[in-house]
PDB file of N, CA and C in Angstrom:
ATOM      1  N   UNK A   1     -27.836  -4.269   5.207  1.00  0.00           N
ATOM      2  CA  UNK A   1     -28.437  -3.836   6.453  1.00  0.00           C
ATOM      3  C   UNK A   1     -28.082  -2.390   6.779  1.00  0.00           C
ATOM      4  N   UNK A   2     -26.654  -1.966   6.507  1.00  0.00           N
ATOM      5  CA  UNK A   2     -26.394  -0.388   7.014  1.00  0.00           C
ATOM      6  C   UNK A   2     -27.328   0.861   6.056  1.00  0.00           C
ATOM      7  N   UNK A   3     -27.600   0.105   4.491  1.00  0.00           N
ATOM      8  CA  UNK A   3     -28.707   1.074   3.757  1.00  0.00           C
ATOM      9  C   UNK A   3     -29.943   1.351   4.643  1.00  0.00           C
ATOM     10  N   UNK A   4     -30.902  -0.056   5.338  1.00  0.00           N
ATOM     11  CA  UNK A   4     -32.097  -0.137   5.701  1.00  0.00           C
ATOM     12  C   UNK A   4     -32.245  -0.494   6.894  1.00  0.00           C
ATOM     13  N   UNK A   5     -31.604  -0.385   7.817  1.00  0.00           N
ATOM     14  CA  UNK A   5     -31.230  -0.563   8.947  1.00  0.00           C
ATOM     15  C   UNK A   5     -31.687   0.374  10.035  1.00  0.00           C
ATOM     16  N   UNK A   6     -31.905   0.697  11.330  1.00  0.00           N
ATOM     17  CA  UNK A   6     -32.799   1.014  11.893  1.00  0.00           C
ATOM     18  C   UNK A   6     -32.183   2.150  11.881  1.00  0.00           C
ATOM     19  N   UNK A   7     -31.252   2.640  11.631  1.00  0.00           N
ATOM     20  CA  UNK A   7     -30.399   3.996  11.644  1.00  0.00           C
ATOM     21  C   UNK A   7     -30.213   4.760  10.396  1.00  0.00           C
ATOM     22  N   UNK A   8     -31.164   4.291   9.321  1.00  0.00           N
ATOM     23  CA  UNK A   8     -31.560   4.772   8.224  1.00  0.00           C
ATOM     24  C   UNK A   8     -32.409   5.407   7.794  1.00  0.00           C
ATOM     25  N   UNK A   9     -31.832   6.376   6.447  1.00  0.00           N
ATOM     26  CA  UNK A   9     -33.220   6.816   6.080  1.00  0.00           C
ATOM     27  C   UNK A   9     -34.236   6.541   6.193  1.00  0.00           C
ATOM     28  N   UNK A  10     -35.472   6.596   6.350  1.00  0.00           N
ATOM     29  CA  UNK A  10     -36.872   6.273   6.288  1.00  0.00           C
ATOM     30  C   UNK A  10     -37.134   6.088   4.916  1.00  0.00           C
ATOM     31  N   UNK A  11     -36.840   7.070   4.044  1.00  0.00           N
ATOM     32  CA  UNK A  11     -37.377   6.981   2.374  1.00  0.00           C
ATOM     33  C   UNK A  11     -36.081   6.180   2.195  1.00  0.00           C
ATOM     34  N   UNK A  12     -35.622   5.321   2.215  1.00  0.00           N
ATOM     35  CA  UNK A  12     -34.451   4.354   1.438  1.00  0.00           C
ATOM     36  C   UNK A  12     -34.923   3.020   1.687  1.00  0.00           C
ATOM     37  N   UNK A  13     -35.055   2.085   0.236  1.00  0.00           N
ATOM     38  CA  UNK A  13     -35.604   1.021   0.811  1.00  0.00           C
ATOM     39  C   UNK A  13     -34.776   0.425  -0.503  1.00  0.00           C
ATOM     40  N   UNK A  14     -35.043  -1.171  -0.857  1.00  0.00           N
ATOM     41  CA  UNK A  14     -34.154  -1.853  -1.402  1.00  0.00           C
ATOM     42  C   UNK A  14     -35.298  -3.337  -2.013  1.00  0.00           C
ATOM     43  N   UNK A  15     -35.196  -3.703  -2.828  1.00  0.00           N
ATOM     44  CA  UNK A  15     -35.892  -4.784  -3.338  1.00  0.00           C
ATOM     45  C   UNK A  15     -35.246  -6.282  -3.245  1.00  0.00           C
ATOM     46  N   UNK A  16     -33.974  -6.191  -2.523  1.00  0.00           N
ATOM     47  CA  UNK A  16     -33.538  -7.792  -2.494  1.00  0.00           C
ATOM     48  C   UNK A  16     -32.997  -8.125  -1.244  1.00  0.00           C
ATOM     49  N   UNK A  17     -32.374  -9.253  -1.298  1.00  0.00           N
ATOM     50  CA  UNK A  17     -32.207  -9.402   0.485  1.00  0.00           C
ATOM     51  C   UNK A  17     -30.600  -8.752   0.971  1.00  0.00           C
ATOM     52  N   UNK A  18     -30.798  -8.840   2.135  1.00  0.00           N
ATOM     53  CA  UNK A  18     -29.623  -8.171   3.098  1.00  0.00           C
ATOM     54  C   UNK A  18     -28.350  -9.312   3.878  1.00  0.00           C
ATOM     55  N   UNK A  19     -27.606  -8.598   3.941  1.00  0.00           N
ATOM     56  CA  UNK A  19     -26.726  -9.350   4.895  1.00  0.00           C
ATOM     57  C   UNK A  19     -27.035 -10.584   5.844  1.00  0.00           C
ATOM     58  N   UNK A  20     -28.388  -9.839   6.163  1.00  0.00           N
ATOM     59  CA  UNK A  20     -29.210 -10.994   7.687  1.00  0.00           C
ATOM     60  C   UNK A  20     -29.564 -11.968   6.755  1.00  0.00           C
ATOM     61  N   UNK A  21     -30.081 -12.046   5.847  1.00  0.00           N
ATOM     62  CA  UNK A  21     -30.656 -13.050   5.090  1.00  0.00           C
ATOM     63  C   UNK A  21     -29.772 -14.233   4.952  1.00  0.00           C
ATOM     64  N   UNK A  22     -28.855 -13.806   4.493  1.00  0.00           N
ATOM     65  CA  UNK A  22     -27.636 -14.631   4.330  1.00  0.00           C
ATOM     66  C   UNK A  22     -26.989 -15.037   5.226  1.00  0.00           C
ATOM     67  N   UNK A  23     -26.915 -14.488   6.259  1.00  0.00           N
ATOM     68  CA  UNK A  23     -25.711 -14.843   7.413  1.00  0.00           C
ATOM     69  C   UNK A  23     -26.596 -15.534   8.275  1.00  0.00           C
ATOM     70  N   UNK A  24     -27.982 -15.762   8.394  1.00  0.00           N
ATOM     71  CA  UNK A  24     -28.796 -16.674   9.272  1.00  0.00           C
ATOM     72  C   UNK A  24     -29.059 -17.808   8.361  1.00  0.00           C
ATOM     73  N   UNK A  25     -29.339 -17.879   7.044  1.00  0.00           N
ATOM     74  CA  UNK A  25     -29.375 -18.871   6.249  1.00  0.00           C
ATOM     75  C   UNK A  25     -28.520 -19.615   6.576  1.00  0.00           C
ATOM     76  N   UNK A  26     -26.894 -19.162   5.936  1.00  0.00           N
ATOM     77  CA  UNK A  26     -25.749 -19.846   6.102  1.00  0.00           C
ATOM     78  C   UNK A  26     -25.789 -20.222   8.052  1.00  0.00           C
ATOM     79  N   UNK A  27     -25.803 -19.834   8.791  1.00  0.00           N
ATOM     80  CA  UNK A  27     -25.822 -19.965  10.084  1.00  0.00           C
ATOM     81  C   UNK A  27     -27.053 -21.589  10.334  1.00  0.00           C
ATOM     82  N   UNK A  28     -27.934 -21.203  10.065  1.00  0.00           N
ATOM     83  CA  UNK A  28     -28.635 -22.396   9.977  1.00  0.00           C
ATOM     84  C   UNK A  28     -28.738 -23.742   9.599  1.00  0.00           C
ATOM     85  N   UNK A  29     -27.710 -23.735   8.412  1.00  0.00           N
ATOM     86  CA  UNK A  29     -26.684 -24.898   7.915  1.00  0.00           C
ATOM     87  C   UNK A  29     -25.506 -25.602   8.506  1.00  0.00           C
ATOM     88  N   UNK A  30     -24.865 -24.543   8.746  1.00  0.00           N
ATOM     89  CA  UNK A  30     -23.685 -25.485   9.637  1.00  0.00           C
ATOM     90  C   UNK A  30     -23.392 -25.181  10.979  1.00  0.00           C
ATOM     91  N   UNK A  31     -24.066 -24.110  11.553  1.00  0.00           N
ATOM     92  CA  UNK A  31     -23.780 -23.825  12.918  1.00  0.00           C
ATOM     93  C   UNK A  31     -24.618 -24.750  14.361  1.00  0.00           C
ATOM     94  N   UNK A  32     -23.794 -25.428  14.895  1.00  0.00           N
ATOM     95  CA  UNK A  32     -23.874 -26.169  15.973  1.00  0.00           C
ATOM     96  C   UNK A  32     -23.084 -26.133  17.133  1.00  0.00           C
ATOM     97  N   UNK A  33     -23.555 -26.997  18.235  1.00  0.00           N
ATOM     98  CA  UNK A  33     -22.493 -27.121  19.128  1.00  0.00           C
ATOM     99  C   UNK A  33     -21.208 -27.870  18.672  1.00  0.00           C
ATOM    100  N   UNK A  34     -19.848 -27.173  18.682  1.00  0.00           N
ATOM    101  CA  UNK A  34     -19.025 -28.083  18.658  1.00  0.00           C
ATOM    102  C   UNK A  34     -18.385 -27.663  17.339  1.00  0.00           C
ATOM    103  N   UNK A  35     -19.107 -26.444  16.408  1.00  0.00           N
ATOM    104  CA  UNK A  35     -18.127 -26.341  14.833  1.00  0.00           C
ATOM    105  C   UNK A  35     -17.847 -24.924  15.586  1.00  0.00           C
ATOM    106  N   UNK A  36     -16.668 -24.954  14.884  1.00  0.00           N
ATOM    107  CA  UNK A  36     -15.643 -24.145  14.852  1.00  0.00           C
ATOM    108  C   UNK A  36     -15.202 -23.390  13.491  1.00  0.00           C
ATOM    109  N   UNK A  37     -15.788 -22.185  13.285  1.00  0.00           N
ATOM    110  CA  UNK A  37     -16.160 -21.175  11.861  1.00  0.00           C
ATOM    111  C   UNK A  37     -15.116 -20.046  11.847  1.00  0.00           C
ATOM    112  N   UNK A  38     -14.263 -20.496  10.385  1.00  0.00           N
ATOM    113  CA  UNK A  38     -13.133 -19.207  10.007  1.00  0.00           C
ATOM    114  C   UNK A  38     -14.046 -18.283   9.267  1.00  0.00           C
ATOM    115  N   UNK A  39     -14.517 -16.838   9.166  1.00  0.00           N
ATOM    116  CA  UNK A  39     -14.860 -16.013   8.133  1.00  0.00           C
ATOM    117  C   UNK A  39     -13.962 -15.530   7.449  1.00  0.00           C
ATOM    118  N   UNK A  40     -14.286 -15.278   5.777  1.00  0.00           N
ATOM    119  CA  UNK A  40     -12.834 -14.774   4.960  1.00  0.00           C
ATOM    120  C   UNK A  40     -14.228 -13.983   4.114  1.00  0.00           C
ATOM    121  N   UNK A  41     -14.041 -12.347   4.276  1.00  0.00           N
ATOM    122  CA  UNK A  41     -14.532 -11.285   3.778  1.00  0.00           C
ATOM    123  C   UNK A  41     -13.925 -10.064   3.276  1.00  0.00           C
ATOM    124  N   UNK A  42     -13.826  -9.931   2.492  1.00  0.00           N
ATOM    125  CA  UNK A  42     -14.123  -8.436   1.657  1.00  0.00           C
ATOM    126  C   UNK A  42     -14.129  -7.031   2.620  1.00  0.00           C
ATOM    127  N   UNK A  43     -13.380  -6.317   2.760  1.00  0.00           N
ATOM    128  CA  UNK A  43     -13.220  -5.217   3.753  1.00  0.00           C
ATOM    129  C   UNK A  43     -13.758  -3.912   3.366  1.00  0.00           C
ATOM    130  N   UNK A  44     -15.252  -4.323   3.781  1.00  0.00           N
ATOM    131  CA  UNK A  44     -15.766  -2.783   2.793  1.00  0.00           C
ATOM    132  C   UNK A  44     -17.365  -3.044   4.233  1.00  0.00           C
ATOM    133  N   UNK A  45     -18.216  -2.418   3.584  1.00  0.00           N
ATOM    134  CA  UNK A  45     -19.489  -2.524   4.422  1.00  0.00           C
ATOM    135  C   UNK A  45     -20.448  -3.816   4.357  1.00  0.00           C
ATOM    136  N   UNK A  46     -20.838  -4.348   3.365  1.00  0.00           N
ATOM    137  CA  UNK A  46     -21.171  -5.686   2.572  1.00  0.00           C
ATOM    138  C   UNK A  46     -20.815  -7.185   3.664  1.00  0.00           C
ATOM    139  N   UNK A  47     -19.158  -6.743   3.676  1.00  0.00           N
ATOM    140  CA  UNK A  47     -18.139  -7.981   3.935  1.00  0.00           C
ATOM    141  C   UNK A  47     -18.340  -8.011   5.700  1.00  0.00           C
ATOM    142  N   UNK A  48     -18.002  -6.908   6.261  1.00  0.00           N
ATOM    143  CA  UNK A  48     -18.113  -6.389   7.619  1.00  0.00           C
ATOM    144  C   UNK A  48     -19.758  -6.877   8.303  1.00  0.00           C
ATOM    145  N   UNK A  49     -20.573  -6.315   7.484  1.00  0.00           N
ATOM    146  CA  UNK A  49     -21.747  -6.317   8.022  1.00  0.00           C
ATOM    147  C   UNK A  49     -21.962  -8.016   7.744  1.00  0.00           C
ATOM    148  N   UNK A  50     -21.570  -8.780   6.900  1.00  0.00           N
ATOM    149  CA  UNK A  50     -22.438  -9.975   6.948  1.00  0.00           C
ATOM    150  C   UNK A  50     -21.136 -10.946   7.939  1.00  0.00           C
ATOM    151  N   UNK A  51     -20.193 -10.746   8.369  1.00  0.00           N
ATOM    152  CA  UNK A  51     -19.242 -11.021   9.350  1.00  0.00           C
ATOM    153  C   UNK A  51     -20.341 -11.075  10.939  1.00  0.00           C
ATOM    154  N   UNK A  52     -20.409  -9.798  10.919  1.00  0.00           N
ATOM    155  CA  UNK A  52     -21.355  -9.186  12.009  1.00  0.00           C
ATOM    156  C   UNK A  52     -22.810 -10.209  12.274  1.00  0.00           C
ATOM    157  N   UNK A  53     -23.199  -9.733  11.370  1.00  0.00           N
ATOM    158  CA  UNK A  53     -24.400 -10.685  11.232  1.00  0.00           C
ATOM    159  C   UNK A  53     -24.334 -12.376  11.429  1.00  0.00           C
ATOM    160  N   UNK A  54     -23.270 -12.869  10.834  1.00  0.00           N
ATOM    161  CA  UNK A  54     -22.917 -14.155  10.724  1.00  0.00           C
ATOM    162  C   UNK A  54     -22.777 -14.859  12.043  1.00  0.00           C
ATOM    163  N   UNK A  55     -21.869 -14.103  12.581  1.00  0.00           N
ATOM    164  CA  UNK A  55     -20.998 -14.339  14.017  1.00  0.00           C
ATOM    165  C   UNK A  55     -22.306 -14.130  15.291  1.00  0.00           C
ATOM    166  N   UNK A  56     -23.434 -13.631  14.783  1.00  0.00           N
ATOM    167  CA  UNK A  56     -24.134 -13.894  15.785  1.00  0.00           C
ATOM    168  C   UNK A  56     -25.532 -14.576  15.854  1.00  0.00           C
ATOM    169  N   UNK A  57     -25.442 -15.121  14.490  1.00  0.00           N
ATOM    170  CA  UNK A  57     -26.483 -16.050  14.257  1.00  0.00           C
ATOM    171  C   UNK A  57     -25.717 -17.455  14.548  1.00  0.00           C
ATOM    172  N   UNK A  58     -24.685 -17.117  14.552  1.00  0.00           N
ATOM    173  CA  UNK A  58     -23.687 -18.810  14.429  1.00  0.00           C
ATOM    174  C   UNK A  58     -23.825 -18.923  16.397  1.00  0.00           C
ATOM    175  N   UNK A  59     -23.289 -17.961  16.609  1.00  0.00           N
ATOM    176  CA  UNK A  59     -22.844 -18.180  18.501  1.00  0.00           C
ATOM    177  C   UNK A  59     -24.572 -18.612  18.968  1.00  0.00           C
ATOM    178  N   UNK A  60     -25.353 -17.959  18.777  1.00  0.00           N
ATOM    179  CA  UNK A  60     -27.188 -18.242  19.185  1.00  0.00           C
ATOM    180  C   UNK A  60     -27.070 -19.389  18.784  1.00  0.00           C
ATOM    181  N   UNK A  61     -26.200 -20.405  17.764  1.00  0.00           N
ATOM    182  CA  UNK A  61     -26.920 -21.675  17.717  1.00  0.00           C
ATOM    183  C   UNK A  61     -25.540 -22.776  18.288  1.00  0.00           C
ATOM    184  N   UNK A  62     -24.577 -22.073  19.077  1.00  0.00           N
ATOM    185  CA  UNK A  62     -23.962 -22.705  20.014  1.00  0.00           C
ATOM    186  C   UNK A  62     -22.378 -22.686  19.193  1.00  0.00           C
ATOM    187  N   UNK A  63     -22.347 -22.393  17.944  1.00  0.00           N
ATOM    188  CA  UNK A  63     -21.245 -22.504  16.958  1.00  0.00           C
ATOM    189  C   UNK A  63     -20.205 -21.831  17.664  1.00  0.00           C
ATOM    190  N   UNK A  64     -18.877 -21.517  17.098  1.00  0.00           N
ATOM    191  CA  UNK A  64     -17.917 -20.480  17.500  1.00  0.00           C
ATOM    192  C   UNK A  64     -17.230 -20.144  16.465  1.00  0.00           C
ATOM    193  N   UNK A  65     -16.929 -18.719  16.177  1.00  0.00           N
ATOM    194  CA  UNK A  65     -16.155 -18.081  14.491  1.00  0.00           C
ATOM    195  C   UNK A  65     -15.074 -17.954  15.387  1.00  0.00           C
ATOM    196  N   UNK A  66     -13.756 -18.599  15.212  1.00  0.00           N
ATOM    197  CA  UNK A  66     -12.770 -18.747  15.508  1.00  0.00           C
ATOM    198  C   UNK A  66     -11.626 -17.486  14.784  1.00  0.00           C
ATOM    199  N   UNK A  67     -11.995 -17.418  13.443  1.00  0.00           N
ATOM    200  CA  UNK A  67     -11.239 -16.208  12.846  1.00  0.00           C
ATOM    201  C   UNK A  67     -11.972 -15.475  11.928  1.00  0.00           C
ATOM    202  N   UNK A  68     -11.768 -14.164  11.768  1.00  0.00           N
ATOM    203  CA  UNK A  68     -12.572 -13.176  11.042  1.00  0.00           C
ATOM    204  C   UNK A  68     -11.476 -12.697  10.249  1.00  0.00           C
ATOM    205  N   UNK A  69     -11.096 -12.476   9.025  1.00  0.00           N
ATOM    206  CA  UNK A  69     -10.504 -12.475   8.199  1.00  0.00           C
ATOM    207  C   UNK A  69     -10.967 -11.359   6.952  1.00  0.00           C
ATOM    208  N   UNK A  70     -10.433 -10.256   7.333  1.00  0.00           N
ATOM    209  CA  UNK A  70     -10.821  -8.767   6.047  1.00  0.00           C
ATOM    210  C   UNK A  70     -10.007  -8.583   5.499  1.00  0.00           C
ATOM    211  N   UNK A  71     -10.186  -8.910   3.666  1.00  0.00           N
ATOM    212  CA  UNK A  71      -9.148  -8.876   3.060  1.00  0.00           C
ATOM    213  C   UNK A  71      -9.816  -7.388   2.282  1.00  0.00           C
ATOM    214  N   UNK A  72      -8.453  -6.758   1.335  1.00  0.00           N
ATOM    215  CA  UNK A  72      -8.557  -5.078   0.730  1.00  0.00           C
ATOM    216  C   UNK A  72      -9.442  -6.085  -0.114  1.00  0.00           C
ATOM    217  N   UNK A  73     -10.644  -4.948  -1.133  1.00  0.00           N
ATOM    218  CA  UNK A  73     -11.030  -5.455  -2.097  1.00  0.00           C
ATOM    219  C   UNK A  73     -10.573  -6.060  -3.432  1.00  0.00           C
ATOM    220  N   UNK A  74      -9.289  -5.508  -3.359  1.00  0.00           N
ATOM    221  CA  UNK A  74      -8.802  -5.826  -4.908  1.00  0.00           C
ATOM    222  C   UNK A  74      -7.812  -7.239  -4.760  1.00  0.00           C
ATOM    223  N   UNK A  75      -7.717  -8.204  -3.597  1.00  0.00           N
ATOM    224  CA  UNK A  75      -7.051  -9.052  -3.058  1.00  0.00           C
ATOM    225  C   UNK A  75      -7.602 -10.531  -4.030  1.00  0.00           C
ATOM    226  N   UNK A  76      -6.242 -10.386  -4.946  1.00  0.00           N
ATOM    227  CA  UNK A  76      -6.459 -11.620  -5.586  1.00  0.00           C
ATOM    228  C   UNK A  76      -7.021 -12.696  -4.781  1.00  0.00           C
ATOM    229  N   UNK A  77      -6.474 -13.114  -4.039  1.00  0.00           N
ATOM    230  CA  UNK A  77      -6.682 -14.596  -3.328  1.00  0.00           C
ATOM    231  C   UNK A  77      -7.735 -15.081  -3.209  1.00  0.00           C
ATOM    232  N   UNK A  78      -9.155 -14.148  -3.476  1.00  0.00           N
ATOM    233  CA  UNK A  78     -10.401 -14.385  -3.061  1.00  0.00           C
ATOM    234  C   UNK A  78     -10.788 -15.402  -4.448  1.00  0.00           C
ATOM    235  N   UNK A  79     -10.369 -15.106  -5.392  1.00  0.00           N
ATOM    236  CA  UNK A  79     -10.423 -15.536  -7.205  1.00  0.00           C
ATOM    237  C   UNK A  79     -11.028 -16.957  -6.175  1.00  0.00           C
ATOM    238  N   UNK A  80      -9.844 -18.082  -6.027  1.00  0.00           N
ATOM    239  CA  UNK A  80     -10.263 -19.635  -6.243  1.00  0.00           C
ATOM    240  C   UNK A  80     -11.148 -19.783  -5.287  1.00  0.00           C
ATOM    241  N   UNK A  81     -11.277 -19.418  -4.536  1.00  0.00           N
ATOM    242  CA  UNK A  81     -12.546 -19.671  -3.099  1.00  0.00           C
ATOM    243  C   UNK A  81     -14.350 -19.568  -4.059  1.00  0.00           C
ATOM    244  N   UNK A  82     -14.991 -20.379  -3.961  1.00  0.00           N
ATOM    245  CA  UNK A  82     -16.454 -20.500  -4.491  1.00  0.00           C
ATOM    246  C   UNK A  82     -17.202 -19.368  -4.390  1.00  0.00           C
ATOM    247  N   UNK A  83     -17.027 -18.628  -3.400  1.00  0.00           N
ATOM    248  CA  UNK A  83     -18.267 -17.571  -3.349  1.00  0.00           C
ATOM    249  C   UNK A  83     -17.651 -16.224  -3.359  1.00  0.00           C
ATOM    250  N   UNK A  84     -16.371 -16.160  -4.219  1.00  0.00           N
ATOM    251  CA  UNK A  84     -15.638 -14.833  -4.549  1.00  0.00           C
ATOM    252  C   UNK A  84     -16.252 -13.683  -5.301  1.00  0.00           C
ATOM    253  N   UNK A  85     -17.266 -14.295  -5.902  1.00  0.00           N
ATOM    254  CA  UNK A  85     -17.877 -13.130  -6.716  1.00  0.00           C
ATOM    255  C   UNK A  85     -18.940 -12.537  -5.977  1.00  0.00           C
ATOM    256  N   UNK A  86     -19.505 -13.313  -4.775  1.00  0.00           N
ATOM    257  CA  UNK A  86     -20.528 -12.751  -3.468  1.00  0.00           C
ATOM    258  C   UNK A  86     -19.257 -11.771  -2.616  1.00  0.00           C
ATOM    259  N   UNK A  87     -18.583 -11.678  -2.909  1.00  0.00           N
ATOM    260  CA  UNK A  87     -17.707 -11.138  -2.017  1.00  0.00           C
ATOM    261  C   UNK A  87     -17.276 -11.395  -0.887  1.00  0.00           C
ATOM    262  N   UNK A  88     -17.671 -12.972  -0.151  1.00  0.00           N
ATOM    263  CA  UNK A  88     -17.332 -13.378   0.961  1.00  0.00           C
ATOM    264  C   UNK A  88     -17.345 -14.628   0.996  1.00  0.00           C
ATOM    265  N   UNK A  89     -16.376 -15.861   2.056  1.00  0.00           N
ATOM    266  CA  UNK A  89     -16.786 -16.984   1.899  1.00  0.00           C
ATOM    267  C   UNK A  89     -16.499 -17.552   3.147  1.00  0.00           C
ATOM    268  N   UNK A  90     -16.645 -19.164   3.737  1.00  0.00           N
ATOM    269  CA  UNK A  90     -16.458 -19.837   4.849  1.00  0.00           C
ATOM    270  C   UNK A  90     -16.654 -20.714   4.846  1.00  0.00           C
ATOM    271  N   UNK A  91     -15.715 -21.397   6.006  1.00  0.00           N
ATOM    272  CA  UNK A  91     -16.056 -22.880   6.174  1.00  0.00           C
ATOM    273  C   UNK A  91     -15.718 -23.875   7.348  1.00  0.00           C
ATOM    274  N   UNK A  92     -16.395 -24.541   7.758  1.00  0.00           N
ATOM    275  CA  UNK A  92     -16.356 -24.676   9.067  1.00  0.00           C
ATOM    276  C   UNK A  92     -15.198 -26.026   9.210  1.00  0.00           C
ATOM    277  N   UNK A  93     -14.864 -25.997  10.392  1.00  0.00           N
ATOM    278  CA  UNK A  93     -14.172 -27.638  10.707  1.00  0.00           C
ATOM    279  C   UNK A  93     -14.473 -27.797  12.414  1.00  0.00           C
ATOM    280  N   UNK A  94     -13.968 -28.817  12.647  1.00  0.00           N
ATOM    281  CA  UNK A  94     -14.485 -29.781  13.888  1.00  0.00           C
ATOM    282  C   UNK A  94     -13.078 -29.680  14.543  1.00  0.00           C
ATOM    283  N   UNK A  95     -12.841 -29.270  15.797  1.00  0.00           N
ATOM    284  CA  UNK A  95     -11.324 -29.569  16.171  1.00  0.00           C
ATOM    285  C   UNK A  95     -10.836 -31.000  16.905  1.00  0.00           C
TER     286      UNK A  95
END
């Protein structure tokens, strides 16, 4: 979104999807009244922006991101988590 984004070049454009794509997708899956969403991202523009994005497609559908979590890029820990090679991941629980 920060490449093509309304504060962007005009001649810069991109052939695949964006942050929003993803963070309303995923938002549309598990966000409800009543879940309670940790984000664990990648601390760069990518990680930030789909945080951003995430956190407010989740709250519009009544959800709440309880923790936002930016790790350096080179932060082993991301390895065993499923969607480490997207550079970001999450998961919700019920309190």
């Amino acid at each position: 979104d920060t490449i093509t984004g309304q504060d962007s070049n005009r001649y810069v454009f991109k052939t695949s999807r964006n942050s929003s794509h993803d963070a309303i997708g995923n938002a549309l899956v598990l966000a409800r009244p009543g879940v309670h969403i940790a984000t664990v991202a990648q601390d760069y523009t990518f990680g930030r922006t789909f945080v951003e994005k995430y956190k407010k497609a989740v709250e519009a559908k009544g959800a709440n991101i309880v923790i936002e979590e930016f790790l350096p890029l080179k932060q082993l820990i991301l390895q065993p988590l499923p969607s480490a090679s997207l550079g970001y991941s999450f998961r919700a629980y019920k309190k």
